[in-house]
Each structure stands twice: as C-alpha cells, then as structure tokens.
PDB file of N, CA and C in Angstrom:
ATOM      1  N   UNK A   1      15.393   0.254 -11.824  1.00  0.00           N
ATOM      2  CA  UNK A   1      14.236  -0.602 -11.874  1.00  0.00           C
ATOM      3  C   UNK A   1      14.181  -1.327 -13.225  1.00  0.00           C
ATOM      4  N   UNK A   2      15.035  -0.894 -14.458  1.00  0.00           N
ATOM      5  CA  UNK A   2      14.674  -1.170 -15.654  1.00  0.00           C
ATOM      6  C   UNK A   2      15.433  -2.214 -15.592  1.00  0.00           C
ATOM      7  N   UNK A   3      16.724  -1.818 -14.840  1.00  0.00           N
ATOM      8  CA  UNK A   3      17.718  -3.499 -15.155  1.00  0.00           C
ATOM      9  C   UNK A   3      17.068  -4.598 -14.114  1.00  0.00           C
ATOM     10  N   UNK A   4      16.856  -4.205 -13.274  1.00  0.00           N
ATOM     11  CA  UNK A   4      16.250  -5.608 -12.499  1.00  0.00           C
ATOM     12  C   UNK A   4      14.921  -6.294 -12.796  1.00  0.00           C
ATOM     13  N   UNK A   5      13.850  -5.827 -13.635  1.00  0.00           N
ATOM     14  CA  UNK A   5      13.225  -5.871 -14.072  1.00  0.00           C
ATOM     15  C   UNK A   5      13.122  -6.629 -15.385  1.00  0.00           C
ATOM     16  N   UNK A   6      14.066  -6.245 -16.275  1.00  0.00           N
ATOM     17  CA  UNK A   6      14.496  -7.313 -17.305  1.00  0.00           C
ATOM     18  C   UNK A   6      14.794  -8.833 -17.295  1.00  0.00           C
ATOM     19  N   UNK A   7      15.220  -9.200 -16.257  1.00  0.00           N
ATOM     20  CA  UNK A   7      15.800 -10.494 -16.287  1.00  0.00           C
ATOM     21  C   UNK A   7      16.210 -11.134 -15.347  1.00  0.00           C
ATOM     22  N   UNK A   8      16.997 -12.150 -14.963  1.00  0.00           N
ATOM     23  CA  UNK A   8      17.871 -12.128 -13.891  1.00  0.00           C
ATOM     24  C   UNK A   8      18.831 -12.009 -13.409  1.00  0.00           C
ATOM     25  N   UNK A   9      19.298 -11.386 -12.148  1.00  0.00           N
ATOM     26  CA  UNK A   9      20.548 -10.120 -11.857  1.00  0.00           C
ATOM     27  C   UNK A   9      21.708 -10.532 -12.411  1.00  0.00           C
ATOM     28  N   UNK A  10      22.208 -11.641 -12.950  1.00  0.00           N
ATOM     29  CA  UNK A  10      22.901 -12.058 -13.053  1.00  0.00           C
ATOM     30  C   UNK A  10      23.314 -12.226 -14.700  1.00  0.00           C
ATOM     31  N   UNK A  11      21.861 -12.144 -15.539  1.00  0.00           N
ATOM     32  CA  UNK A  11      22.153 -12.278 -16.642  1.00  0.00           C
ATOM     33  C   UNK A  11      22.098 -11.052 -17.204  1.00  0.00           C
ATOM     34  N   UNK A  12      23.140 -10.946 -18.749  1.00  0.00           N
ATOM     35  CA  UNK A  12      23.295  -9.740 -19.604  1.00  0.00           C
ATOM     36  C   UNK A  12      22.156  -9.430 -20.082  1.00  0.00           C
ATOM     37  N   UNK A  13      21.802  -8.230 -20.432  1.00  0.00           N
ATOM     38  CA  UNK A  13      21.045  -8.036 -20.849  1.00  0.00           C
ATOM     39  C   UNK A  13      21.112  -6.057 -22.202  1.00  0.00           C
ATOM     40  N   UNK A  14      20.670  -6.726 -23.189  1.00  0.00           N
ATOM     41  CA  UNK A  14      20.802  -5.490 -23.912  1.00  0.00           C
ATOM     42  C   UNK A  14      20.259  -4.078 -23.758  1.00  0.00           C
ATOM     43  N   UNK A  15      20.864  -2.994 -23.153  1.00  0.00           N
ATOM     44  CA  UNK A  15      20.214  -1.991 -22.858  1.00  0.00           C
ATOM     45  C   UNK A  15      19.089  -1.181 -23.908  1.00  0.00           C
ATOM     46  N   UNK A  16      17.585  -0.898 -23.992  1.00  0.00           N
ATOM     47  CA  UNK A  16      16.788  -0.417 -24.572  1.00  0.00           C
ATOM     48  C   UNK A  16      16.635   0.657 -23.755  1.00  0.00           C
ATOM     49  N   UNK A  17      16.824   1.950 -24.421  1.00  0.00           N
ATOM     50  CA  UNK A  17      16.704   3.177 -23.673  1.00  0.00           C
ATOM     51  C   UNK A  17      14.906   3.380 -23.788  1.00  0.00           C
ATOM     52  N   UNK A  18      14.693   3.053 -25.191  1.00  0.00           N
ATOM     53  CA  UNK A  18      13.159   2.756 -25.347  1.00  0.00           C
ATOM     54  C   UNK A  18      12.209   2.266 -23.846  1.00  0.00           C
ATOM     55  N   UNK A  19      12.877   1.144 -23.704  1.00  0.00           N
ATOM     56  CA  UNK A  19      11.840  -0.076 -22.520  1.00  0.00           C
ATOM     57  C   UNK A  19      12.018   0.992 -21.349  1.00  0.00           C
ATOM     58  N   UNK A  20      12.850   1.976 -21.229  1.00  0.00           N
ATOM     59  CA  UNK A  20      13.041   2.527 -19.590  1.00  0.00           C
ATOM     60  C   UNK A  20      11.249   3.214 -19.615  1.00  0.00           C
ATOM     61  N   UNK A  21      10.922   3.742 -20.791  1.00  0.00           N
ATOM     62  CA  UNK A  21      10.134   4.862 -20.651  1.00  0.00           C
ATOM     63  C   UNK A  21       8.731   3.621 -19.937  1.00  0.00           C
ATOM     64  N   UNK A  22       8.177   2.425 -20.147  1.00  0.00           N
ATOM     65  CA  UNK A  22       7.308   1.760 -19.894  1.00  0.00           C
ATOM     66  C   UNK A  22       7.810   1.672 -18.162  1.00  0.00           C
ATOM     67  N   UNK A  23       9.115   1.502 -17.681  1.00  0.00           N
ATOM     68  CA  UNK A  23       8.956   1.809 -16.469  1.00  0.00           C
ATOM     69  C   UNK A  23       8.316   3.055 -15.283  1.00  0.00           C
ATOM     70  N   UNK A  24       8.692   4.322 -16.391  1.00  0.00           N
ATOM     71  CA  UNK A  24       8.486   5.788 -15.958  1.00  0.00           C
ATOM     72  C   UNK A  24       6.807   5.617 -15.724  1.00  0.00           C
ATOM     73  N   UNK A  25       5.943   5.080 -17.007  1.00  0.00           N
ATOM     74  CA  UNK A  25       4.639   4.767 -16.569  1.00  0.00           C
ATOM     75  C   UNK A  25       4.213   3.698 -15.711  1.00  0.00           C
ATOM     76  N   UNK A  26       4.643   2.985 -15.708  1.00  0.00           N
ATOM     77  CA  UNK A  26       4.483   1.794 -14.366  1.00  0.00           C
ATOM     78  C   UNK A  26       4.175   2.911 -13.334  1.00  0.00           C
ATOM     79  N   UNK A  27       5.220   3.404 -12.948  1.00  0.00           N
ATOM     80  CA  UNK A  27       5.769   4.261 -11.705  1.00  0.00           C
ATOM     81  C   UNK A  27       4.735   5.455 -11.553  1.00  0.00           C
ATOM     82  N   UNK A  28       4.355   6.064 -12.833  1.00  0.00           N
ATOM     83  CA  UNK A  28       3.422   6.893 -12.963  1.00  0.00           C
ATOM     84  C   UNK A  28       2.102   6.293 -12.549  1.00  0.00           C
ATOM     85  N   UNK A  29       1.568   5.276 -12.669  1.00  0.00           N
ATOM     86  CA  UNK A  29       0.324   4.105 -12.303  1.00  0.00           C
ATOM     87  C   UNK A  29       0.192   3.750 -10.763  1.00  0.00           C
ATOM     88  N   UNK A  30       1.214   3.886 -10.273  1.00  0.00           N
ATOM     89  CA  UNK A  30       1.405   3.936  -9.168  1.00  0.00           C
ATOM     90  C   UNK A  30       1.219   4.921  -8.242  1.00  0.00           C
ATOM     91  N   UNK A  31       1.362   6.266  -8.836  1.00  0.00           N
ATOM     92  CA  UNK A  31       1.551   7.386  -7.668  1.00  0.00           C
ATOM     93  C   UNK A  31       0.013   7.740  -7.979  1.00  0.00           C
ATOM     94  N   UNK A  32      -0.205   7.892  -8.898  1.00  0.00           N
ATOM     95  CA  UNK A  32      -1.828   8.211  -9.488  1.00  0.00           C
ATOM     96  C   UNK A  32      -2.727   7.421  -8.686  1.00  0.00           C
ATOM     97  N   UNK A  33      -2.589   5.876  -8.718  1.00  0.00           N
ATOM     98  CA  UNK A  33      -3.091   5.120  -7.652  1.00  0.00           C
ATOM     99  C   UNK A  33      -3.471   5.407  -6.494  1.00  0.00           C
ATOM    100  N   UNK A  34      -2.091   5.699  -5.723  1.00  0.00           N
ATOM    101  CA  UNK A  34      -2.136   6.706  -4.563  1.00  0.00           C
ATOM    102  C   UNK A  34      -2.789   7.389  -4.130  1.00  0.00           C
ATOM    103  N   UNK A  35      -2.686   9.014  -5.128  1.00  0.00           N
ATOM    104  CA  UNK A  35      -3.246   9.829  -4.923  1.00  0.00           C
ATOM    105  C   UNK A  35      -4.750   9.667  -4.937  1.00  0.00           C
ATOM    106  N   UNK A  36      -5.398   8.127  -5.794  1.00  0.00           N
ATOM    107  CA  UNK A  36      -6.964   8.549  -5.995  1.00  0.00           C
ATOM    108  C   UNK A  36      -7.906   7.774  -4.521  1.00  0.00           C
ATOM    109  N   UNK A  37      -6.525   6.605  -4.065  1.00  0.00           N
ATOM    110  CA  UNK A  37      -6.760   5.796  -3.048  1.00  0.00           C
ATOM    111  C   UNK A  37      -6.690   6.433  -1.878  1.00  0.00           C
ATOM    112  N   UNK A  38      -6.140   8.039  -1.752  1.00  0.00           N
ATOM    113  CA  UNK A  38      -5.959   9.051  -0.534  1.00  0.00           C
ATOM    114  C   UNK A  38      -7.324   9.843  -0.641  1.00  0.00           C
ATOM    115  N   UNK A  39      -7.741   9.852  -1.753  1.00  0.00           N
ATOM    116  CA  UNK A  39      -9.169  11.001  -1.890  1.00  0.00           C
ATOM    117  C   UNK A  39     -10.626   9.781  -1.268  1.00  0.00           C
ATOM    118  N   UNK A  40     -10.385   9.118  -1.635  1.00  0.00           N
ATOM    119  CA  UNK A  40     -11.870   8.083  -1.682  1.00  0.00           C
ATOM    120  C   UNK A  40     -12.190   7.628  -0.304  1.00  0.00           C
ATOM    121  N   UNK A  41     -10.746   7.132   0.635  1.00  0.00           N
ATOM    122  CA  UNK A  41     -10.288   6.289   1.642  1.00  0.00           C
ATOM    123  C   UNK A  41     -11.527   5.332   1.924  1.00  0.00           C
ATOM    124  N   UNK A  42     -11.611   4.550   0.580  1.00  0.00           N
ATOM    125  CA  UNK A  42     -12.390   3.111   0.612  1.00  0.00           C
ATOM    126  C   UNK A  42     -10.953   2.140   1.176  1.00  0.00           C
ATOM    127  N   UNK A  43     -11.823   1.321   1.949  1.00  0.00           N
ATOM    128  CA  UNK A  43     -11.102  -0.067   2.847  1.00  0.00           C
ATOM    129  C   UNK A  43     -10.710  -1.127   1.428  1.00  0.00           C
ATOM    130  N   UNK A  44      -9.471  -1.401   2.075  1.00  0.00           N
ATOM    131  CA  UNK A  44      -9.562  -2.851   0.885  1.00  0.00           C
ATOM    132  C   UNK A  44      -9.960  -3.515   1.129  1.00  0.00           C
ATOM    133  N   UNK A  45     -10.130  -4.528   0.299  1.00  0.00           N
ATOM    134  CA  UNK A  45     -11.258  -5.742  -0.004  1.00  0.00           C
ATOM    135  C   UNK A  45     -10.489  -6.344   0.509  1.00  0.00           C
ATOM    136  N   UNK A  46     -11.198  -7.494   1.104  1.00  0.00           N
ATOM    137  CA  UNK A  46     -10.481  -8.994   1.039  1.00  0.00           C
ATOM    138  C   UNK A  46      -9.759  -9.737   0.829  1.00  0.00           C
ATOM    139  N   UNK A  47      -9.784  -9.640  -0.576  1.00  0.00           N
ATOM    140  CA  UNK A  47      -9.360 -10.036  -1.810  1.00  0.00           C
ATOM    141  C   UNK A  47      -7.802  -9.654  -1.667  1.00  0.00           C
ATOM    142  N   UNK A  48      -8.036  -8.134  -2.529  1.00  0.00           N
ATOM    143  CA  UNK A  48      -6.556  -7.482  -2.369  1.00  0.00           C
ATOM    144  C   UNK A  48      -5.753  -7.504  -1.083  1.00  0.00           C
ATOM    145  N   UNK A  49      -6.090  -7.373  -0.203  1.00  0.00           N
ATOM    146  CA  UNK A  49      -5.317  -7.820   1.154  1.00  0.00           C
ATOM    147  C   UNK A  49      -4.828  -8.652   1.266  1.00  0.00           C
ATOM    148  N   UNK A  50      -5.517 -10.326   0.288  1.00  0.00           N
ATOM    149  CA  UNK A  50      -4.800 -11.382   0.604  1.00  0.00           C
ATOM    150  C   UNK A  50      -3.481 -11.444  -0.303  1.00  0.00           C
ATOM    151  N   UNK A  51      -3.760 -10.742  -1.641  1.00  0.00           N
ATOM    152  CA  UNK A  51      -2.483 -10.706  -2.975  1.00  0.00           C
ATOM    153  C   UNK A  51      -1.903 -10.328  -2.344  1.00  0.00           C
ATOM    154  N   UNK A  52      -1.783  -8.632  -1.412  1.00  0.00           N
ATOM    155  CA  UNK A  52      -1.147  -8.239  -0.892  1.00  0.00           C
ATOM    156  C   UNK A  52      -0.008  -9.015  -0.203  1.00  0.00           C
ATOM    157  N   UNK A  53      -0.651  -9.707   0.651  1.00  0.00           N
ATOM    158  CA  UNK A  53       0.347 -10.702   1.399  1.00  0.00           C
ATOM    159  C   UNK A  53       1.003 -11.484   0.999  1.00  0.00           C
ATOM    160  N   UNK A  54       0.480 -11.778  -0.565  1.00  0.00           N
ATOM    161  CA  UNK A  54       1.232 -12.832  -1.536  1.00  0.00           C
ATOM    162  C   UNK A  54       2.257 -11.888  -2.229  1.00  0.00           C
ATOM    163  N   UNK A  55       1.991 -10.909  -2.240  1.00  0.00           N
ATOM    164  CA  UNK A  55       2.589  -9.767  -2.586  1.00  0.00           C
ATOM    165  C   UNK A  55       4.212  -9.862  -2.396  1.00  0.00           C
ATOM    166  N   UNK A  56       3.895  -9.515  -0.909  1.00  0.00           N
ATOM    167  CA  UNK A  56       5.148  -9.278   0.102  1.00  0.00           C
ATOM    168  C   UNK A  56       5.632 -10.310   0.139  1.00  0.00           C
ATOM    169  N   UNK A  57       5.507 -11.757   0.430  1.00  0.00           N
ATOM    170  CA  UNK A  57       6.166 -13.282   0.036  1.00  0.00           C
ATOM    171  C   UNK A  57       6.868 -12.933  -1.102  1.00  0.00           C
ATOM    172  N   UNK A  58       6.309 -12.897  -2.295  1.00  0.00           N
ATOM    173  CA  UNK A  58       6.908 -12.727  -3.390  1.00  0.00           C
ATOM    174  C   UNK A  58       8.187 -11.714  -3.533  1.00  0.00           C
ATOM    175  N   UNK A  59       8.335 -10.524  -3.262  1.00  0.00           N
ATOM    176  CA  UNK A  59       9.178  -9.264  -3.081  1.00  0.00           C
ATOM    177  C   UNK A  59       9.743 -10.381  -2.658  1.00  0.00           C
ATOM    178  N   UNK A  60       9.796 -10.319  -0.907  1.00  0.00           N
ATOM    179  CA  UNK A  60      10.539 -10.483  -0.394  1.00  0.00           C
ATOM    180  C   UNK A  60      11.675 -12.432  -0.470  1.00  0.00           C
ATOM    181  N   UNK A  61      10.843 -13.275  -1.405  1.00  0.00           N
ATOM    182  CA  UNK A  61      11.791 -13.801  -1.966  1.00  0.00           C
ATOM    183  C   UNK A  61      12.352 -13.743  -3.091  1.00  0.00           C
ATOM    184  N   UNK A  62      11.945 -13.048  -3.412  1.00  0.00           N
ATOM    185  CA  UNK A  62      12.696 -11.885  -5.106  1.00  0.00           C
ATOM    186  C   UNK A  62      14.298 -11.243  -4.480  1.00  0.00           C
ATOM    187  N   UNK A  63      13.743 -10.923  -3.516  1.00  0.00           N
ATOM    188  CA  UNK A  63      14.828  -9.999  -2.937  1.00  0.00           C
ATOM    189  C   UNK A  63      16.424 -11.128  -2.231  1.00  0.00           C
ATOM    190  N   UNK A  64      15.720 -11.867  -1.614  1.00  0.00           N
ATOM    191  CA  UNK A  64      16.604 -12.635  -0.996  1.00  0.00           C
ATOM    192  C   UNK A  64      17.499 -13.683  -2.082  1.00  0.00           C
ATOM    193  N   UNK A  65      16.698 -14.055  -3.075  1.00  0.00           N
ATOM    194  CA  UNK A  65      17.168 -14.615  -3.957  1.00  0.00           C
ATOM    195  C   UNK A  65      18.304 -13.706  -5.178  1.00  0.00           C
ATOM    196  N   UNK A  66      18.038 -12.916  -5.209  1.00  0.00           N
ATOM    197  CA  UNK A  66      18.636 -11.497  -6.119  1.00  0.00           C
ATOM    198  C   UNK A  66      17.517 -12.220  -7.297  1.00  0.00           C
ATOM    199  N   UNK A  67      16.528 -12.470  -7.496  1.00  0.00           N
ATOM    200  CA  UNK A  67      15.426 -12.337  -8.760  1.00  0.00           C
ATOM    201  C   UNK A  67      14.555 -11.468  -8.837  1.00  0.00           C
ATOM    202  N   UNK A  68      14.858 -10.153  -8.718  1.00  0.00           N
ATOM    203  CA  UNK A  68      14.591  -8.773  -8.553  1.00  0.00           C
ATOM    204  C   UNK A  68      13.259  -8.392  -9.801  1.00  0.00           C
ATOM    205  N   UNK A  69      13.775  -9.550 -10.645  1.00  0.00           N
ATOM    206  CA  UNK A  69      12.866  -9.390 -11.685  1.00  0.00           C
ATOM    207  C   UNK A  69      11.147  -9.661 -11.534  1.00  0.00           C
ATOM    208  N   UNK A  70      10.877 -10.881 -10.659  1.00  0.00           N
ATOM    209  CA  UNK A  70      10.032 -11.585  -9.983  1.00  0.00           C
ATOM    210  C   UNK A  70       9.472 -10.812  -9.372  1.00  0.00           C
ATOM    211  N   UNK A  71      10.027  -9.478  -8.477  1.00  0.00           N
ATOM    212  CA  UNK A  71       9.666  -8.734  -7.431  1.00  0.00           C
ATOM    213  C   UNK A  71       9.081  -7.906  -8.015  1.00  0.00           C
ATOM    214  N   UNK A  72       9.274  -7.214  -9.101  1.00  0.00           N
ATOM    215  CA  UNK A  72       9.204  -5.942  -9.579  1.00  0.00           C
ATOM    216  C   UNK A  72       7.311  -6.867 -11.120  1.00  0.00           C
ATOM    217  N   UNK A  73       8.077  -7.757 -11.321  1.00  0.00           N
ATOM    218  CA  UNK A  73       6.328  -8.152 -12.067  1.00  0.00           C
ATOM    219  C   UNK A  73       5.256  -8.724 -10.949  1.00  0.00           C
ATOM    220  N   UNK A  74       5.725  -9.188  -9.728  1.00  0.00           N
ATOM    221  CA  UNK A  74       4.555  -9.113  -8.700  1.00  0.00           C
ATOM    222  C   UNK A  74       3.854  -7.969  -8.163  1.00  0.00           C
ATOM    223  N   UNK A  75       4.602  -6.987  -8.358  1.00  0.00           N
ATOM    224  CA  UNK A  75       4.357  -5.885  -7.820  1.00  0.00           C
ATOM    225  C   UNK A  75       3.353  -5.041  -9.143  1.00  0.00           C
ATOM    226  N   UNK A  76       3.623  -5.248  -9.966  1.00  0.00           N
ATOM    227  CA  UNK A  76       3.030  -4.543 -11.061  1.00  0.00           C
ATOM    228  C   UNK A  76       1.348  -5.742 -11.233  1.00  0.00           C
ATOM    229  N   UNK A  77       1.278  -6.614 -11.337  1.00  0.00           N
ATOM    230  CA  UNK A  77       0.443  -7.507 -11.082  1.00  0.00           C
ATOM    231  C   UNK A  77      -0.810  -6.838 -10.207  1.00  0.00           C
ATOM    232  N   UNK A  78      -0.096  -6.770  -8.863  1.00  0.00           N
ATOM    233  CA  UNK A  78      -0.498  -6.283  -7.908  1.00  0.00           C
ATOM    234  C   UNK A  78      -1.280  -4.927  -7.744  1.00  0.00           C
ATOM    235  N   UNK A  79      -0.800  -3.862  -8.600  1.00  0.00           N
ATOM    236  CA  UNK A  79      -1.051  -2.545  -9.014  1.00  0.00           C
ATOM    237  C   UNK A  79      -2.338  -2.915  -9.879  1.00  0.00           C
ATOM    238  N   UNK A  80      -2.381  -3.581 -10.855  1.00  0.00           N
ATOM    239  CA  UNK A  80      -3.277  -3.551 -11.752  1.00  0.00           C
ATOM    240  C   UNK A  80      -4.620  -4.092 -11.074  1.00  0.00           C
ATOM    241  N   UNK A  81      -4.671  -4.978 -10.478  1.00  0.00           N
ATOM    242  CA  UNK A  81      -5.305  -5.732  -9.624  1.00  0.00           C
ATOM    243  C   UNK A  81      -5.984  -4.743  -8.656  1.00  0.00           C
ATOM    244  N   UNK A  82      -5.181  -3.761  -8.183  1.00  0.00           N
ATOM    245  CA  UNK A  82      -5.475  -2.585  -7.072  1.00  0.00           C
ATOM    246  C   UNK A  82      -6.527  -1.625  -7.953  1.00  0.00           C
ATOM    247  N   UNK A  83      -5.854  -1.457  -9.311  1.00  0.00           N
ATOM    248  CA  UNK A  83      -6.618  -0.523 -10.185  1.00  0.00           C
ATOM    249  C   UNK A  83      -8.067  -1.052 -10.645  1.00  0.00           C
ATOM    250  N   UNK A  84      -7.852  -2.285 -10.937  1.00  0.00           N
ATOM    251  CA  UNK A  84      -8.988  -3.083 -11.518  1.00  0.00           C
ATOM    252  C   UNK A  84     -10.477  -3.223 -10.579  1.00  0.00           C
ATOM    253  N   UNK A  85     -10.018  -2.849  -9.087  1.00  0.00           N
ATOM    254  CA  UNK A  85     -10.819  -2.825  -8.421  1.00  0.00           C
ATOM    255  C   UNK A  85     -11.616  -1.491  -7.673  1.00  0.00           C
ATOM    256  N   UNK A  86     -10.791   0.075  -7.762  1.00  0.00           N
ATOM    257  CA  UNK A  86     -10.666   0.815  -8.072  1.00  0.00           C
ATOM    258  C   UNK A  86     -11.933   1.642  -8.120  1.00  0.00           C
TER     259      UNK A  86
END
C-alpha cells in the first residue's frame, strides 16, 4: 500500500521505512471505524453514500489506469469524511 500510494506505478520512488508506519495508521483508522460503525448501526447519510459512489468511480479508475496512488488518497478522503460524521 506504501508503494502505490506514493506516486505513480510507474515512477521511482525513494523507499522511507519511516512513511510505511503512517500507512499502518491509516489502516488502523479504518478497522476502528468499523468496529464503532458495527456497535451504533446508524444508516448513512446521504451525503456519504453519494462520496461513496464517487468513491468507487475513483478506485476503480485508479485501478484501471495503474494510478493506484489516486485510489488509495480517495479512499482515505473518504474515511475521514466517514469519521467526521461519526
């Protein structure tokens, strides 16, 4: 996640063993998310449903394109946005 995340797939990029650990918490933000969005089982909003869908556009031309990088900061976007509302 750390190399695709950096840049684009294609370009070099200098390995920071440092930057991995900001992924480990991303990832950590995420499952925590989860778990607090399994206890509450409030409906999503509106709102987030629609990012959502902008969401998945996004991934999924991240993906097709190999700009993996795109995919992975929509997605984090997305998380915060989830949290912010929370």
């Amino acid at each position: 996640m750390y190399e695709m995340f950096m840049g684009p797939w294609e370009q070099s990029i200098a390995w920071d063993s440092g930057a991995i650990s900001g992924q480990v918490r991303f990832l950590g933000r995420i499952l925590e998310t989860v778990k607090m969005a399994g206890k509450t089982g409030e409906k999503t909003s509106p709102l987030l449903a629609a990012k959502l869908k902008t969401l998945v556009a996004r991934v999924e031309d991240g993906v097709l394109n190999q700009k993996f990088n795109t995919s992975i900061a929509g997605l984090m976007e997305w998380v915060n946005a989830w949290r912010a509302e929370g």
